[in-house]
C-alpha atoms as a PDB file:
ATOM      1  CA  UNK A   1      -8.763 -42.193  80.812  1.00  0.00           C
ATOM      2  CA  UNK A   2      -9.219 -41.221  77.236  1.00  0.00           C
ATOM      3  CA  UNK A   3     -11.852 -38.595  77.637  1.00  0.00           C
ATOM      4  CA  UNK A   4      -9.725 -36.999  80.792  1.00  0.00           C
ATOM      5  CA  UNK A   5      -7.066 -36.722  77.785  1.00  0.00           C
ATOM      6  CA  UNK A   6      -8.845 -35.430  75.137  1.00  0.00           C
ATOM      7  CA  UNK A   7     -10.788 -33.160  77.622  1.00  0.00           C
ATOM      8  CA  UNK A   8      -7.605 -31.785  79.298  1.00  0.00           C
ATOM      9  CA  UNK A   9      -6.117 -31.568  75.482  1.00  0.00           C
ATOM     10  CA  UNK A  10      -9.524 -29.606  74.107  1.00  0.00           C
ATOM     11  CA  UNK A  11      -9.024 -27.194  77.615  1.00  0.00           C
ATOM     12  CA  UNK A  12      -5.210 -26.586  76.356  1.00  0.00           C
ATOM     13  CA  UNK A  13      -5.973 -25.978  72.904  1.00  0.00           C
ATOM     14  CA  UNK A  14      -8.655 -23.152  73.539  1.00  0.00           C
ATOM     15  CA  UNK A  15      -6.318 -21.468  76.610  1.00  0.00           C
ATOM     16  CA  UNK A  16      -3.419 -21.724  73.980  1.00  0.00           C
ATOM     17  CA  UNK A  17      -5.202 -19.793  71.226  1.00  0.00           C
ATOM     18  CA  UNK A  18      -6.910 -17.115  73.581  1.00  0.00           C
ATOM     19  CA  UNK A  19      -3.418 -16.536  75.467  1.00  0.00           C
ATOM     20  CA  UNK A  20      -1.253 -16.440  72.222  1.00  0.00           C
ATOM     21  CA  UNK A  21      -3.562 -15.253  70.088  1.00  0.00           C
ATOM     22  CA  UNK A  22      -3.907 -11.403  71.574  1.00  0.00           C
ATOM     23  CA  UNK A  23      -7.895 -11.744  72.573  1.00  0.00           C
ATOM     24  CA  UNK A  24      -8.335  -8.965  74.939  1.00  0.00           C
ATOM     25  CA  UNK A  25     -10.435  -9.426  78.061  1.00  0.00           C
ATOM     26  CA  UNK A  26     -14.088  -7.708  77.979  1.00  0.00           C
ATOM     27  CA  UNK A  27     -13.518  -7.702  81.805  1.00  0.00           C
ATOM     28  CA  UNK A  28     -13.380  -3.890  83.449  1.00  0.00           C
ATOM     29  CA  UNK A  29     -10.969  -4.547  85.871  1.00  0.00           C
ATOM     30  CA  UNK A  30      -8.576  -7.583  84.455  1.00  0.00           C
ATOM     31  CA  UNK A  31      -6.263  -5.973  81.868  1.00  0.00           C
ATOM     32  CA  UNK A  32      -5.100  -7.755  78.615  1.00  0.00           C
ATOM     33  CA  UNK A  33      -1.764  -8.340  79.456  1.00  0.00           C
ATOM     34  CA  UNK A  34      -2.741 -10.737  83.013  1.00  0.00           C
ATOM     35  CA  UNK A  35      -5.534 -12.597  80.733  1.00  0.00           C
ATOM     36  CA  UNK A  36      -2.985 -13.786  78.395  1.00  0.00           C
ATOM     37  CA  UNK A  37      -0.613 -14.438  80.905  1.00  0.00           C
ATOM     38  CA  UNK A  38      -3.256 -16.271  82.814  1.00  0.00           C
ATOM     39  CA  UNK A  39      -4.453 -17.951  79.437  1.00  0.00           C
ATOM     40  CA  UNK A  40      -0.757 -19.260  78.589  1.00  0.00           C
ATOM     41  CA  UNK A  41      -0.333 -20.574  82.273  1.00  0.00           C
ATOM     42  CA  UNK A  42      -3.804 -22.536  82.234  1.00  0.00           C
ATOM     43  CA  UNK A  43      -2.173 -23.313  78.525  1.00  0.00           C
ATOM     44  CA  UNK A  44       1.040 -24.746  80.093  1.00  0.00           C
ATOM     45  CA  UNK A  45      -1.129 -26.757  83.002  1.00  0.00           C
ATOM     46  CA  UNK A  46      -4.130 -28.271  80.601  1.00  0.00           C
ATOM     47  CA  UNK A  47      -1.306 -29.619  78.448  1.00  0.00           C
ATOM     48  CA  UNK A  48       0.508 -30.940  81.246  1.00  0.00           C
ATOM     49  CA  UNK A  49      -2.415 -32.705  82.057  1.00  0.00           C
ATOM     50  CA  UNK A  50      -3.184 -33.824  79.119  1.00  0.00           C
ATOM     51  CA  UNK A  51       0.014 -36.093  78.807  1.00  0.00           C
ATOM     52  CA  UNK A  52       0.157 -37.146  82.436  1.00  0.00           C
ATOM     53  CA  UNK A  53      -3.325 -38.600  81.533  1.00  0.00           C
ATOM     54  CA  UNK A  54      -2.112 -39.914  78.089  1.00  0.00           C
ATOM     55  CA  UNK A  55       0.711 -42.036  79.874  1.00  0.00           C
ATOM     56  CA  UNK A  56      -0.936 -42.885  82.572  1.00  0.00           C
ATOM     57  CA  UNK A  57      -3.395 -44.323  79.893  1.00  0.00           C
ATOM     58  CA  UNK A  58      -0.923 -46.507  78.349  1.00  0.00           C
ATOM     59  CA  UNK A  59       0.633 -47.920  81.622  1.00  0.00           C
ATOM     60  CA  UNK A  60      -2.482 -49.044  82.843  1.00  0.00           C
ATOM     61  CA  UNK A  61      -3.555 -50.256  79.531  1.00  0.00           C
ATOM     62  CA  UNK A  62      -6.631 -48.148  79.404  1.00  0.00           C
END
């Protein structure tokens, strides 16, 4: 459960500072504005994850 948590953590941290940061997307097509935005949602869920994980951790005693 521990590595699930720091993975999910590690996943949030990098979407975090690529979606709040202002990193613009190389991609042709996908425009700067929709990778942040889709960087801050993936963000939002990794972290989510992250502490569903964490507690789930501690209730079942690792």
């Amino acid at each position: 459960m521990l590595i699930w948590t720091v993975s999910f953590l590690t996943l949030a941290l990098l979407a975090g500072a690529l979606g709040f940061s202002g990193y613009t997307s190389t991609a042709p097509k996908v425009t700067a504005k929709t990778a942040a935005g889709m960087a801050r949602m993936l963000f939002l869920v990794f972290l989510f994850a992250a502490l569903v994980t964490l507690v789930l951790g501690f209730v079942r005693g690792w």
